[in-house]
N, C-alpha and C. Protein backbone atom coordinates (compact mmCIF):
# COMPACT_ATOMS: atom_id res chain seq x y z
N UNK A 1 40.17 59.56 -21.25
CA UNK A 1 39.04 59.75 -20.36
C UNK A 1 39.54 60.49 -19.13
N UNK A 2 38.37 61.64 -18.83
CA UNK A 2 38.88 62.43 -17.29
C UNK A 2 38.98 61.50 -16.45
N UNK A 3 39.52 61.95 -15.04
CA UNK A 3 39.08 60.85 -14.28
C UNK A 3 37.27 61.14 -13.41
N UNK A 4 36.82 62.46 -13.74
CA UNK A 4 35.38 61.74 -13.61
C UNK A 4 34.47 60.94 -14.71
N UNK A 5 35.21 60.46 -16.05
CA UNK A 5 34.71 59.67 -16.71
C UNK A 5 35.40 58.04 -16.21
N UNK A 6 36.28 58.22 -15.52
CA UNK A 6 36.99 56.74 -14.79
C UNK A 6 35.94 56.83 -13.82
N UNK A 7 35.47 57.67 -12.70
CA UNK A 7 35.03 57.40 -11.42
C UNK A 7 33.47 56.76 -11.96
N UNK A 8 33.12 57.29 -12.65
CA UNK A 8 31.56 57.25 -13.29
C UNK A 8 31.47 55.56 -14.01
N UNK A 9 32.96 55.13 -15.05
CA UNK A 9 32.58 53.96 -15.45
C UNK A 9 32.82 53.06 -14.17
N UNK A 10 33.58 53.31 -13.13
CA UNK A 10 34.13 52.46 -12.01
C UNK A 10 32.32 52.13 -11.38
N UNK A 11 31.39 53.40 -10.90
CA UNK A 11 30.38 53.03 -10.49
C UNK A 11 29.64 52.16 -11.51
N UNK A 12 29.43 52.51 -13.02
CA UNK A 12 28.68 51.73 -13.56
C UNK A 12 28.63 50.08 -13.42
N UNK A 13 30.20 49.92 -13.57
CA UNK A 13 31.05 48.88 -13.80
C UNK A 13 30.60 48.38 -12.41
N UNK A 14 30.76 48.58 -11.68
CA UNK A 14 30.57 47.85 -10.24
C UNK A 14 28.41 47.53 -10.08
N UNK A 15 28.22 48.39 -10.52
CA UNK A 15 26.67 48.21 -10.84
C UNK A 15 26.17 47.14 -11.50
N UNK A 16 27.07 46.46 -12.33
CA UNK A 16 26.76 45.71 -13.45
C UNK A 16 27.20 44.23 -12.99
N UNK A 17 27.82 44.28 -11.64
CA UNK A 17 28.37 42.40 -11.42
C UNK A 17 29.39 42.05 -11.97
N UNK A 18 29.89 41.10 -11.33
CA UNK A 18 31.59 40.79 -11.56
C UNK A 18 30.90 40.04 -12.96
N UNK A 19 30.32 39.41 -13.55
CA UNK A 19 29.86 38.75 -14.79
C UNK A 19 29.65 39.68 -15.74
N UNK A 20 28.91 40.90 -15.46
CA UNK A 20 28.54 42.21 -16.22
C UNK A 20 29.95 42.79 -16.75
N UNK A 21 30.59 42.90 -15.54
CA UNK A 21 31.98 43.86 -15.97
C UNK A 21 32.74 42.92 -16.49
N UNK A 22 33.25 41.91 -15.99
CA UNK A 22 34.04 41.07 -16.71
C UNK A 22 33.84 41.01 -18.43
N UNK A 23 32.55 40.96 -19.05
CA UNK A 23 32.38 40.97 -20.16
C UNK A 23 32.79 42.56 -20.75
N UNK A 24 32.33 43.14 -20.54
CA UNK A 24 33.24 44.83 -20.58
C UNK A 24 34.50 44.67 -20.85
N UNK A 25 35.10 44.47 -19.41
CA UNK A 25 36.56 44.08 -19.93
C UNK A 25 37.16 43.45 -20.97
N UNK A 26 36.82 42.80 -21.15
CA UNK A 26 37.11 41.64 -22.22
C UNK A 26 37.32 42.29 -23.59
N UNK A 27 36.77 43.64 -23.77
CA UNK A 27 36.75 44.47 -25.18
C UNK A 27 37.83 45.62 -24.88
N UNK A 28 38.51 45.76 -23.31
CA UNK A 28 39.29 47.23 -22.88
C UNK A 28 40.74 46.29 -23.25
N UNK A 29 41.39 47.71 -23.27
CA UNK A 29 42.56 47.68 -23.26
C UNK A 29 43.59 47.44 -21.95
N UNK A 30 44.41 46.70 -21.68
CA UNK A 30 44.69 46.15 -20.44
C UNK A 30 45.16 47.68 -19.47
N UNK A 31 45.76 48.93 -20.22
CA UNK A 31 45.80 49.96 -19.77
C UNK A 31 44.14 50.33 -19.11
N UNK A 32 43.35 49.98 -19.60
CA UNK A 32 42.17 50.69 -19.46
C UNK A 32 41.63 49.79 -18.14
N UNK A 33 41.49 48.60 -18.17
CA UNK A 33 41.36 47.54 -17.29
C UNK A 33 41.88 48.01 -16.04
N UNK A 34 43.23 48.58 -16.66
CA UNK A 34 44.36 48.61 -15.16
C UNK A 34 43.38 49.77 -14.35
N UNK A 35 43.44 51.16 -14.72
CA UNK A 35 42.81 52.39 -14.29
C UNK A 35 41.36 51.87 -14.06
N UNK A 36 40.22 51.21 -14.61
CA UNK A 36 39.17 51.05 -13.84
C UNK A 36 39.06 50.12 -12.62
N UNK A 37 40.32 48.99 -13.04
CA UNK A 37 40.27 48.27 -11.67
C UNK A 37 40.58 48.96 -10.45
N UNK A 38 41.41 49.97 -10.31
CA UNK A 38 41.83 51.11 -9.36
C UNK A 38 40.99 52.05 -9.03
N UNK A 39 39.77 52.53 -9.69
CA UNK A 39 39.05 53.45 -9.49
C UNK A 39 38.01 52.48 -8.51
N UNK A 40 37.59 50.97 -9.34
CA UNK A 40 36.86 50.42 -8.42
C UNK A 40 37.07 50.22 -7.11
N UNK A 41 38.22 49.69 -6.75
CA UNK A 41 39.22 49.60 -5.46
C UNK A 41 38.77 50.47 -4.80
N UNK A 42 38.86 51.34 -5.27
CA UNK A 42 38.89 52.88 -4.32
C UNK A 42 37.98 53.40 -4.34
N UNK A 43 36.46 53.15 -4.30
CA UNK A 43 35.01 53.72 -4.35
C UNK A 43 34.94 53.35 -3.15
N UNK A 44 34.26 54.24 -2.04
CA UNK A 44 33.83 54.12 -0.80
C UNK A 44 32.73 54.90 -0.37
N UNK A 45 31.45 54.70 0.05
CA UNK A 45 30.71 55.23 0.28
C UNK A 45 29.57 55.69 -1.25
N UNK A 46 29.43 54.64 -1.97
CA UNK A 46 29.16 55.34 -2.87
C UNK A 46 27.37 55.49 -2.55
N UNK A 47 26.75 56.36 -2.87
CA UNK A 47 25.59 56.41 -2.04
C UNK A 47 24.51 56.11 -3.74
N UNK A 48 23.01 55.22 -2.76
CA UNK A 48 22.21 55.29 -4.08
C UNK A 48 21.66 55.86 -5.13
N UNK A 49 21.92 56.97 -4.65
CA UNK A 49 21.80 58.56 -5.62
C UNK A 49 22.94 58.52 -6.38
N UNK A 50 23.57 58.43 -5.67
CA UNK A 50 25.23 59.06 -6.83
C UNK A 50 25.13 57.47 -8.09
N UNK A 51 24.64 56.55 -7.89
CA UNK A 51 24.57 55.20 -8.43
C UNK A 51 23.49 55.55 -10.01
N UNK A 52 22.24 55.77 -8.93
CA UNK A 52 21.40 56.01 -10.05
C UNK A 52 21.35 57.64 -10.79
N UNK A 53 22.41 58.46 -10.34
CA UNK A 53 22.71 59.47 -11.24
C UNK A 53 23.49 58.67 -12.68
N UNK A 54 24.45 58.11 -12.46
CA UNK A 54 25.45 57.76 -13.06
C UNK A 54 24.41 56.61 -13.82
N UNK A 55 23.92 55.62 -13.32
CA UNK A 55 23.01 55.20 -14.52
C UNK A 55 22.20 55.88 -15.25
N UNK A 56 21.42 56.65 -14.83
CA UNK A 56 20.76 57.61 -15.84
C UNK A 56 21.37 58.51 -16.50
N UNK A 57 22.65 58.66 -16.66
CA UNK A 57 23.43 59.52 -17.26
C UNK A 57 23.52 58.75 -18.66
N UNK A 58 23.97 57.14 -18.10
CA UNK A 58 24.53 56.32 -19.42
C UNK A 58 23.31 55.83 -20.01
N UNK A 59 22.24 55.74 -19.32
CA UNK A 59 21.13 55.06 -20.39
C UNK A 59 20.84 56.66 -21.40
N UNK A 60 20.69 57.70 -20.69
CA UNK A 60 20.31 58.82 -21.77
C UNK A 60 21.58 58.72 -22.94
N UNK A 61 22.32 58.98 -22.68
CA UNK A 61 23.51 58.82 -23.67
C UNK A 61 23.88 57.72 -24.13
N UNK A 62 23.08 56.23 -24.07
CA UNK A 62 22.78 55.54 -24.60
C UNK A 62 21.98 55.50 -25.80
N UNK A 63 20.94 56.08 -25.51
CA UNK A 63 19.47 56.37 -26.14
C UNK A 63 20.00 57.19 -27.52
N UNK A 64 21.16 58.12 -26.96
CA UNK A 64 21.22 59.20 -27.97
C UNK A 64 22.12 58.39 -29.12
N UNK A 65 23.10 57.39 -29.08
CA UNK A 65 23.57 56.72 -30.08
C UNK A 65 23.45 55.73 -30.61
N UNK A 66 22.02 54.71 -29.74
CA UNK A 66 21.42 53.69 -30.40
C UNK A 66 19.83 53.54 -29.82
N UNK A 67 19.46 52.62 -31.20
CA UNK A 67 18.06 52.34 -31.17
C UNK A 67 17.54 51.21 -29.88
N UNK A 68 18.89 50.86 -29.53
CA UNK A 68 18.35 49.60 -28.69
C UNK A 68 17.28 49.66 -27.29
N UNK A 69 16.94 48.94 -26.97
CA UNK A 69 15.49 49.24 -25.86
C UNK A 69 14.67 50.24 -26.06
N UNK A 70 14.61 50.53 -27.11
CA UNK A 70 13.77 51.69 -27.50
C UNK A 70 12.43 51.00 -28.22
N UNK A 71 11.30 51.84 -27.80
CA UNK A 71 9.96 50.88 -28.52
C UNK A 71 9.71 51.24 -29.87
């Protein structure tokens, strides 16, 4: 993963609650764990736009590889 695919899961990941991400984690690789815990660390200023870009990025590209929440 680039690291704007690290900076992007770091916002999601932080979007989602220490309960949200924690379950995430739980499926990464402790390498992978290591680099998003660091990207999170280091988010500052992240503004509500740049938040809900990055969610609407992953629900569309959600959409495109599963049926789920879909009517």
């Amino acid at each position: 993963m680039n690291d704007e695919g690290i900076q992007k899961s770091a916002v999601l990941l932080l979007s989602l609650g220490e309960d949200g991400a924690s379950e995430v984690f739980k499926h990464l690789a402790p390498r992978e764990v290591q680099k998003l815990g660091v990207a999170m660390s280091q988010l500052k200023n992240i503004t509500r736009d740049n938040v809900d870009k990055v969610l609407d990025e992953f629900r569309s590209r959600a959409e495109e590889k599963t049926t789920l929440g879909m009517d």
